[in-house]
C-alpha atoms as a PDB file:
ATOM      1  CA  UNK A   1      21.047  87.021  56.163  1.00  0.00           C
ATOM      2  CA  UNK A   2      21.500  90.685  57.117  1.00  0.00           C
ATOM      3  CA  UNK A   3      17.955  91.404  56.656  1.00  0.00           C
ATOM      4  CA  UNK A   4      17.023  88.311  58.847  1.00  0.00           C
ATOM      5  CA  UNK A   5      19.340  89.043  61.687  1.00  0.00           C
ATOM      6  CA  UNK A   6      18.088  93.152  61.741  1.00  0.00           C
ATOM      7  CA  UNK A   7      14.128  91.578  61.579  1.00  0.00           C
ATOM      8  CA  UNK A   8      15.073  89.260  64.465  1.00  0.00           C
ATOM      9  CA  UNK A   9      16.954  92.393  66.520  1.00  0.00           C
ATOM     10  CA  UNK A  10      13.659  94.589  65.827  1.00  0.00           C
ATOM     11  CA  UNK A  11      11.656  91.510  67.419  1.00  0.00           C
ATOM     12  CA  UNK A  12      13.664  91.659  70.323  1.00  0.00           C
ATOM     13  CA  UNK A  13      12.612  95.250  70.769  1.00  0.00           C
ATOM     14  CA  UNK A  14      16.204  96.383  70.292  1.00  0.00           C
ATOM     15  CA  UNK A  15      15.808  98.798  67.363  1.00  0.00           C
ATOM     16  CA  UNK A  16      12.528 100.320  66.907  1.00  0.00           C
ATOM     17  CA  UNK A  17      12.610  99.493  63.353  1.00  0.00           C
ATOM     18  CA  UNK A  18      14.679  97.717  60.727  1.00  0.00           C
ATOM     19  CA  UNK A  19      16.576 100.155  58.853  1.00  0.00           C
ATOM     20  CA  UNK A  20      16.516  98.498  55.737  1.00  0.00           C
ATOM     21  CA  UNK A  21      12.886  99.441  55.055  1.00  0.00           C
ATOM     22  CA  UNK A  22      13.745 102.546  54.568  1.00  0.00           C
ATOM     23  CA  UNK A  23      15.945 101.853  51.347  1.00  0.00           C
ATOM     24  CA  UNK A  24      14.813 101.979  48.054  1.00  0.00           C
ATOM     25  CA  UNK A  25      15.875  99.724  45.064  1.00  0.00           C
ATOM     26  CA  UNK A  26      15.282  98.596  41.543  1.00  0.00           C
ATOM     27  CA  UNK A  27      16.455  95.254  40.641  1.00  0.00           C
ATOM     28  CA  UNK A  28      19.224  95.677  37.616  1.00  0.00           C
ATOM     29  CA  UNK A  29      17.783  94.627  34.306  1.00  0.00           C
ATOM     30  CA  UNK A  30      19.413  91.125  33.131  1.00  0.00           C
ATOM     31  CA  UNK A  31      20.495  90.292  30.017  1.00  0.00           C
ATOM     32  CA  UNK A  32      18.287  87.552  28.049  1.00  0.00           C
ATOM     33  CA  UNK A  33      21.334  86.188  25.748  1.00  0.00           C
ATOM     34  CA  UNK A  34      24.574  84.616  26.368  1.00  0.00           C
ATOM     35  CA  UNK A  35      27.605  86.570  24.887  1.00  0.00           C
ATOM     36  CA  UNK A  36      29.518  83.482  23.578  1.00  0.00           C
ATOM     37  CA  UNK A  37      32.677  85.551  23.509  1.00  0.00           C
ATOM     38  CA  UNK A  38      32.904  86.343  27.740  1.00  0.00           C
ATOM     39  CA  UNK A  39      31.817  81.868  28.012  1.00  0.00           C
ATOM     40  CA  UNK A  40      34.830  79.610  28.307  1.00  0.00           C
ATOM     41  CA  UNK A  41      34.451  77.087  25.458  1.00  0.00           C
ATOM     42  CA  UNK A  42      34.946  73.173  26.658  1.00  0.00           C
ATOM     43  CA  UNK A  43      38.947  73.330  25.850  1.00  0.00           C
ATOM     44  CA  UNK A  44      39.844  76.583  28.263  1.00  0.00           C
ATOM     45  CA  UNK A  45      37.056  75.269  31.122  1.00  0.00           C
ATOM     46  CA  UNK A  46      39.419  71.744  30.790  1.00  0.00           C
ATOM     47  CA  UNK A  47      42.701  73.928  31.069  1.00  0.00           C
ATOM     48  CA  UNK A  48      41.136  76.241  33.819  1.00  0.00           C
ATOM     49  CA  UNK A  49      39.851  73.557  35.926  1.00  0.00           C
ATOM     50  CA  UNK A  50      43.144  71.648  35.504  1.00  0.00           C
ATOM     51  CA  UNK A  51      45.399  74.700  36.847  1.00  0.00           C
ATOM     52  CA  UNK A  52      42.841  75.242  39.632  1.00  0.00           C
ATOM     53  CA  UNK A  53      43.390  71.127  40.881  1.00  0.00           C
ATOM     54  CA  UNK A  54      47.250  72.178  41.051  1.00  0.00           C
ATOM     55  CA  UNK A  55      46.229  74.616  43.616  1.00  0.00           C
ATOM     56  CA  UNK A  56      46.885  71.853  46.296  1.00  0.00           C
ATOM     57  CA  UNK A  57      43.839  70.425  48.438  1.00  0.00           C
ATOM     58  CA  UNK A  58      41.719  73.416  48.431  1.00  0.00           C
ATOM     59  CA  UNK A  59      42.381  73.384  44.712  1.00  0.00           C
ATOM     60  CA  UNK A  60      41.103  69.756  44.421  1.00  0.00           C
ATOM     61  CA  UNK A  61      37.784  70.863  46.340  1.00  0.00           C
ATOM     62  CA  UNK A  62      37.665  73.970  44.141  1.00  0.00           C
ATOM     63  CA  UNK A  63      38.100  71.886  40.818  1.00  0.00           C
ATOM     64  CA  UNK A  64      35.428  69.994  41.741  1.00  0.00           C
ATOM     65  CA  UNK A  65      32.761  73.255  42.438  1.00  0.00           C
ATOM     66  CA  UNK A  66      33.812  75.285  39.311  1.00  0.00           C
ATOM     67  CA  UNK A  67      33.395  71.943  37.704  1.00  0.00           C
ATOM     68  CA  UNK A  68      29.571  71.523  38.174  1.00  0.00           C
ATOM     69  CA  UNK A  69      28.781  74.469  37.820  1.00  0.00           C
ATOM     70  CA  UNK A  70      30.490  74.805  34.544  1.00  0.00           C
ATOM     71  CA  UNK A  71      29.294  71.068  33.358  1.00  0.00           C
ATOM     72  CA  UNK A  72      25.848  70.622  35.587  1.00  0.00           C
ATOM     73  CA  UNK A  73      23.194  69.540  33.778  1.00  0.00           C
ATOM     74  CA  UNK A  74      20.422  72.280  32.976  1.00  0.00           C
ATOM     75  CA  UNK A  75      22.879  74.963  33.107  1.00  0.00           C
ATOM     76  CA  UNK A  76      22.013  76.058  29.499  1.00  0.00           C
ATOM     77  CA  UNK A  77      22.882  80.008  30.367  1.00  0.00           C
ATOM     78  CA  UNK A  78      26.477  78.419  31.048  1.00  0.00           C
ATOM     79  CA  UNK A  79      27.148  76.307  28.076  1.00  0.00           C
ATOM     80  CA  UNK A  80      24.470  74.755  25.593  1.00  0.00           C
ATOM     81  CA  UNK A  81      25.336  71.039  25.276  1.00  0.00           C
ATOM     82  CA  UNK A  82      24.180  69.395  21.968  1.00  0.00           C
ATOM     83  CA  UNK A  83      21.398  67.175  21.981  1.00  0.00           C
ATOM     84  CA  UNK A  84      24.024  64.094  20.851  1.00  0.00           C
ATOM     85  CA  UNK A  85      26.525  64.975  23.818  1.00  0.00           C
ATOM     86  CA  UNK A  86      23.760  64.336  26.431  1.00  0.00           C
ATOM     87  CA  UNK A  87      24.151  61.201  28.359  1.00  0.00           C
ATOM     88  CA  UNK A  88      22.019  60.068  30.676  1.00  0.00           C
ATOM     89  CA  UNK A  89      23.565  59.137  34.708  1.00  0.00           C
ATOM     90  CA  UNK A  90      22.811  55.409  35.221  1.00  0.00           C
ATOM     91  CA  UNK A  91      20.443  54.731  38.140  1.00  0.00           C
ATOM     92  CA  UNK A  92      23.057  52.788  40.104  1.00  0.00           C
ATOM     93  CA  UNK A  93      26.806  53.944  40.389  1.00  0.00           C
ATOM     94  CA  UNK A  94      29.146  51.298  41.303  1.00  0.00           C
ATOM     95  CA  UNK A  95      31.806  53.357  43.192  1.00  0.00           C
ATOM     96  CA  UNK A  96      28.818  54.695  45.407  1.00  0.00           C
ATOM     97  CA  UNK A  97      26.788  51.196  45.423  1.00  0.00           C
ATOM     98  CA  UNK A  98      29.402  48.304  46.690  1.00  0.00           C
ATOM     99  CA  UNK A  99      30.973  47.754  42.882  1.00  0.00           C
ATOM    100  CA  UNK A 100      26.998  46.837  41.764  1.00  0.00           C
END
């Protein structure tokens, strides 16, 4: 966003250039394995996500975002899911489709 909003203040002719061209950066290196021991296991996500929804309404909302991204689908850096645990969503779900 930052580097958006200076490109859009150079356009207007209101700095001569953006300033962020002129810093330099490497990209950090990142790691290609999963350290198993920093990962909450299925029984302390449950737990975790459980004392967040006691957090009130914003805790509710909060449950539910920690939630995917701790259980979404294709998150394999997150938690690997055995083969025999995957289940696939049905096509139609009643709470969303009139109780069809």
């Amino acid at each position: 966003m930052l580097a958006n909003a200076l490109g859009y203040v150079v356009e207007r002719r209101l700095l001569p250039a953006n300033p962020l061209d002129q810093i330099q950066w490497k990209a950090s290196q990142v790691a290609e394995t999963v350290d198993r021991r920093l990962v909450a296991n299925p029984a302390q996500a449950g737990r975790l996500l459980k004392a967040v929804q006691g957090q009130g309404r914003r805790g509710q909302h909060m449950e539910a975002f920690f939630g995917c991204l701790y259980y979404a689908p294709g998150a394999a850096w997150v938690r690997e899911v055995p083969a025999e645990d995957h289940v696939a969503a049905p096509a139609r779900h009643p709470a969303l489709h009139g109780g069809l």
